[in-house]
Protein backbone atom coordinates (compact mmCIF):
# COMPACT_ATOMS: atom_id res chain seq x y z
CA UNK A 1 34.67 -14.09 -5.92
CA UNK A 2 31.31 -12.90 -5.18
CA UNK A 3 30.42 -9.41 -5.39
CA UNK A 4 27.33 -8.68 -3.32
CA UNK A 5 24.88 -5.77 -4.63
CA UNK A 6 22.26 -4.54 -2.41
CA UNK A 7 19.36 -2.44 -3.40
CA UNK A 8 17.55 -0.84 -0.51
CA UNK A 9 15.56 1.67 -1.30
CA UNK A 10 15.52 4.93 1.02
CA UNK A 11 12.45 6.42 0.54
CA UNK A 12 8.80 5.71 -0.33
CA UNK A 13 5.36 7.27 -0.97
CA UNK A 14 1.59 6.67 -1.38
CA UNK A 15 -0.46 7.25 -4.13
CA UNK A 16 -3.79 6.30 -5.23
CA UNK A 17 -6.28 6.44 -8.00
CA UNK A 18 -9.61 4.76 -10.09
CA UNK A 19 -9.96 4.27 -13.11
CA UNK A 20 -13.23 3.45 -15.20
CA UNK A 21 -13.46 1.93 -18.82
CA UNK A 22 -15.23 -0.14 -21.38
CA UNK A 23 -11.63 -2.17 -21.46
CA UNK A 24 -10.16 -3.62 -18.27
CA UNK A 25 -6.94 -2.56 -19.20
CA UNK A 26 -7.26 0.45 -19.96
CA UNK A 27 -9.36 1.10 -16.68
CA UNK A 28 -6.15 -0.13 -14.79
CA UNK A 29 -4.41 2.32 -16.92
CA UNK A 30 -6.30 5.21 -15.90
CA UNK A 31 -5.98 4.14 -12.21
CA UNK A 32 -2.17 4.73 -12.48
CA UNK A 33 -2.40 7.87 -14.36
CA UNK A 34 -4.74 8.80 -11.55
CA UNK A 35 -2.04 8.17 -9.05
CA UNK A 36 0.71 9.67 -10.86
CA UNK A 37 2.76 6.55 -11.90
CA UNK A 38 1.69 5.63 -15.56
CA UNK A 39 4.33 6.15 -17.29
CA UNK A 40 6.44 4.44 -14.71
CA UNK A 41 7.77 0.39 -15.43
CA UNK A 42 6.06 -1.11 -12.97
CA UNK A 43 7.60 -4.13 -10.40
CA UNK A 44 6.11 -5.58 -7.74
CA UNK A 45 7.63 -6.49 -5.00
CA UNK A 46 6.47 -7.83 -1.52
CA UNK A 47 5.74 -6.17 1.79
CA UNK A 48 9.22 -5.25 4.05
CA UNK A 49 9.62 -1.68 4.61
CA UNK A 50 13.65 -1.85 4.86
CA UNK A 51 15.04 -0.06 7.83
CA UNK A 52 15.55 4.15 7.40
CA UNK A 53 13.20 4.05 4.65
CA UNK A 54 11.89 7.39 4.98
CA UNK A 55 8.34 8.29 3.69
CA UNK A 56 8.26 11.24 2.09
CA UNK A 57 4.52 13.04 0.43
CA UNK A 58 2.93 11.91 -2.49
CA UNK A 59 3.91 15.31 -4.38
CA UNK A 60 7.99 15.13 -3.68
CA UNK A 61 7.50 11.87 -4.70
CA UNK A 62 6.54 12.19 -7.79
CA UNK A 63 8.89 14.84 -8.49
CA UNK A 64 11.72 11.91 -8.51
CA UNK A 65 10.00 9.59 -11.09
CA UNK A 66 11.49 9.63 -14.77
CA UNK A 67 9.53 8.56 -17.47
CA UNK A 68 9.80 4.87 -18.19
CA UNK A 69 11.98 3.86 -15.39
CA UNK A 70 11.65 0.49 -13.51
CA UNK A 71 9.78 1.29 -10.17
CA UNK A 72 9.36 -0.54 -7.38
CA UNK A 73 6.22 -0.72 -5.91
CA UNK A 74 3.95 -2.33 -3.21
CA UNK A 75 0.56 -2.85 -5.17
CA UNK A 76 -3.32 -3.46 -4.04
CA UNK A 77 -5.79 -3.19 -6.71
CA UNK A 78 -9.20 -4.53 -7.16
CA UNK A 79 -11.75 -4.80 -10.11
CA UNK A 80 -14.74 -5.11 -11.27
CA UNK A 81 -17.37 -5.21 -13.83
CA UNK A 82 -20.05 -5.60 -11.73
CA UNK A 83 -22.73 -2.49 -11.41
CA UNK A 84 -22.91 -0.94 -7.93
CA UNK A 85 -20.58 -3.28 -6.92
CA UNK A 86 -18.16 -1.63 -4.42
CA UNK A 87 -14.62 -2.44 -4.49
CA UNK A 88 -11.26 -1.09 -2.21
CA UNK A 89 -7.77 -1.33 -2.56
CA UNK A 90 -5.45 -0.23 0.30
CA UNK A 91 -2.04 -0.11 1.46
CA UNK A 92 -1.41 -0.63 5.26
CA UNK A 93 2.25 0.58 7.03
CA UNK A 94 3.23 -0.01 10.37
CA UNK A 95 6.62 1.18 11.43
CA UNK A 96 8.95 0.39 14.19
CA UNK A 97 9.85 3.08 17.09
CA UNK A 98 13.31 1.67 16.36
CA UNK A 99 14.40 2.90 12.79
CA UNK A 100 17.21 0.65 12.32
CA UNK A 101 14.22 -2.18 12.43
CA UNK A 102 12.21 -3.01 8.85
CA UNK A 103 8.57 -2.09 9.07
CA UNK A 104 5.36 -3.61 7.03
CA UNK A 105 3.49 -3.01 4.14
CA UNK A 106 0.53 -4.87 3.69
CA UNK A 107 -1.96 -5.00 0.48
CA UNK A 108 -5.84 -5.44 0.88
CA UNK A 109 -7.87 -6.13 -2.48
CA UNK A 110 -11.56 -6.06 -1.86
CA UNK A 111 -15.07 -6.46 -3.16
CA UNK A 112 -17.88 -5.70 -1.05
CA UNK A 113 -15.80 -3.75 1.96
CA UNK A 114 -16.03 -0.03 2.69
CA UNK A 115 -13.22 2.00 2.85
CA UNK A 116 -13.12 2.41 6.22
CA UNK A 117 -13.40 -1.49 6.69
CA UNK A 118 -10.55 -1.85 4.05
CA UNK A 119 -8.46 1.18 5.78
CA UNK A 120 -8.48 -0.80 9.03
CA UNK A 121 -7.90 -4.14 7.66
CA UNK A 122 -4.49 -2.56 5.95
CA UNK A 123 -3.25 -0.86 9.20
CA UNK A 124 -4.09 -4.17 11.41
CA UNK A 125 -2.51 -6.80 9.09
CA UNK A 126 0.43 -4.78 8.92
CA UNK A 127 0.38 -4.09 12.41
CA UNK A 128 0.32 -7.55 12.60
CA UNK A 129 3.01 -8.87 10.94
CA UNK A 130 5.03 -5.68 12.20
CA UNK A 131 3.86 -7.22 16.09
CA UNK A 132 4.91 -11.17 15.45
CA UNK A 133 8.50 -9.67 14.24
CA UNK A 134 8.80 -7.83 17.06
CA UNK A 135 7.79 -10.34 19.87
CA UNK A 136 4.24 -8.99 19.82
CA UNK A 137 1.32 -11.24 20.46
CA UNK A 138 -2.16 -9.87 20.18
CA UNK A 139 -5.63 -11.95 20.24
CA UNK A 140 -6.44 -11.86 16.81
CA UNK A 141 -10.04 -11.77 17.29
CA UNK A 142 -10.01 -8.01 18.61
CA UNK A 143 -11.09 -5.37 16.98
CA UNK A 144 -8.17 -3.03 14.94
CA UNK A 145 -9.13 0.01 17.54
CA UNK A 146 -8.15 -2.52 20.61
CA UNK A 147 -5.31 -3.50 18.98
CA UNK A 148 -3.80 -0.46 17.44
CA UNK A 149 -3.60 0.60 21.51
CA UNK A 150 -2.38 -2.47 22.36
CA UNK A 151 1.14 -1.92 19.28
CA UNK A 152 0.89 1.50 20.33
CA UNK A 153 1.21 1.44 23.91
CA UNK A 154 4.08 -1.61 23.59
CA UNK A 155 6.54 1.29 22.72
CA UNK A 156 7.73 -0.77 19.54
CA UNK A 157 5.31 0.23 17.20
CA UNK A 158 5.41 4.33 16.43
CA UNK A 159 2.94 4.30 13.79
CA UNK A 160 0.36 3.14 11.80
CA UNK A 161 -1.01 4.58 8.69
CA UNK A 162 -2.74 3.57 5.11
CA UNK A 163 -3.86 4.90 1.69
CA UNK A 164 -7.17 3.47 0.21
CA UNK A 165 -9.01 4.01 -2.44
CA UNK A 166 -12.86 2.38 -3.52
CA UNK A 167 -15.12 2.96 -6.32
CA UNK A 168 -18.87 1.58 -6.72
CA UNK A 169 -18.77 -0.22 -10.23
CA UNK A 170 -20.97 1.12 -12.91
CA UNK A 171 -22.85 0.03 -16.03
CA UNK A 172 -21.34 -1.45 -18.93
CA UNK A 173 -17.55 -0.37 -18.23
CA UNK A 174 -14.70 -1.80 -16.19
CA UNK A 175 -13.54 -0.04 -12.53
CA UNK A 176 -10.12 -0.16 -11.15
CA UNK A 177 -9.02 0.75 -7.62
CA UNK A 178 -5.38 1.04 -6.87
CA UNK A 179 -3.27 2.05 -3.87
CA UNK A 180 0.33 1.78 -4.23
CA UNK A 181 3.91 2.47 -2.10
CA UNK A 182 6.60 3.26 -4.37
CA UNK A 183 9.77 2.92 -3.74
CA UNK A 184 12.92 5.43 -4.60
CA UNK A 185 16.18 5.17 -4.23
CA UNK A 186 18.74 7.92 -4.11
C-alpha cells in the first residue's frame, strides 16, 4: 500500500538583497540577511508556481519564517569579484487568468545586464514557458514589450511581474546579488 504525500505550498513571496565581502561566502551570506531569509535552511527547488498559490508581500512573509526551518525557495543569484563589474539576479512570475492552472517562475543570473534588461528577461522567459503550457506561441525574436501584449491580450495570462536586484562589483571584496520566491505552506 502506497500512501501518497503531497506538498504544495500555498503561498509565496519575493525578497531580495546584496551582499559585499572580502569572502565569497560570507558575501552570499549577507545577501540573504539582506532579504530576510538567513537564518532560514535553504532548498532549491525548480520553477512551477502550483495552482492557488497565492503571493502574499515580502513583510507578511517574513512574519511566517521560523528560525532554522527548511524553506523552499526559487533562487537567482550572481557573483562577482570583478571591480565595476555589474551583475543582476532576478526572479520572473507569470500567472494564469485561470487559478486552478500552475504559473512560472523563472531565474536570471547575470553579468554585464542592467536591471531593467534582467527585469524583462525574468518576466519574458516566464511568460514564456507560462505561453507554450498554455497553447501560446509567440515569435521569439520580439521584443518583451510586444510580447507581454501579445500573453496579455490572449486572456490566459493575468500577470506578469519580477523582483531584481544588481550591484556594480568593487575593489578587493566579493558581491552577491540574490532574488528569491519563497515558498510557505500553511
Amino acid at each position: 500500500m502506497h500512501q501518497r504525500f503531497d506538498l504544495v505550498p500555498n503561498k509565496a513571496f519575493l525578497t531580495r538583497g546584496v551582499g559585499r565581502h572580502r569572502y565569497q561566502l560570507k558575501s552570499f551570506e549577507d545577501a540573504l540577511r539582506q532579504a530576510g531569509v538567513a537564518n532560514q535552511n535553504l532548498v532549491q527547488v525548480s520553477s512551477i508556481l502550483p495552482p492557488r498559490c497565492k503571493i502574499i508581500s515580502r513583510k507578511k512573509g517574513l512574519d511566517k519564517l521560523v528560525p532554522g526551518s527548511i524553506c523552499y525557495c526559487v533562487m537567482a543569484r550572481a557573483d562577482t569579484n570583478e571591480h565595476g563589474r555589474m551583475i543582476a539576479a532576478s526572479i520572473g512570475i507569470a500567472l494564469p487568468k485561470d487559478n486552478n492552472n500552475w504559473g512560472y517562475l523563472s531565474e536570471v543570473h547575470a553579468h554585464g545586464m542592467n536591471h531593467n534588461k534582467a527585469a524583462d528577461m525574468a518576466e519574458d522567459l516566464a511568460a514564456g514557458m507560462l505561453g507554450t503550457t498554455l497553447g501560446l506561441e509567440v515569435d521569439p525574436n520580439k521584443a518583451w514589450s510586444e510580447k507581454e501584449q501579445v500573453y496579455k491580450s490572449s486572456g490566459l495570462i493575468i500577470k506578469t511581474t519580477n523582483i531584481t536586484q544588481t550591484a556594480y562589483g568593487k575593489k578587493d571584496e566579493w558581491t552577491t546579488t540574490l532574488a528569491i520566491a519563497v515558498f510557505l505552506f500553511d
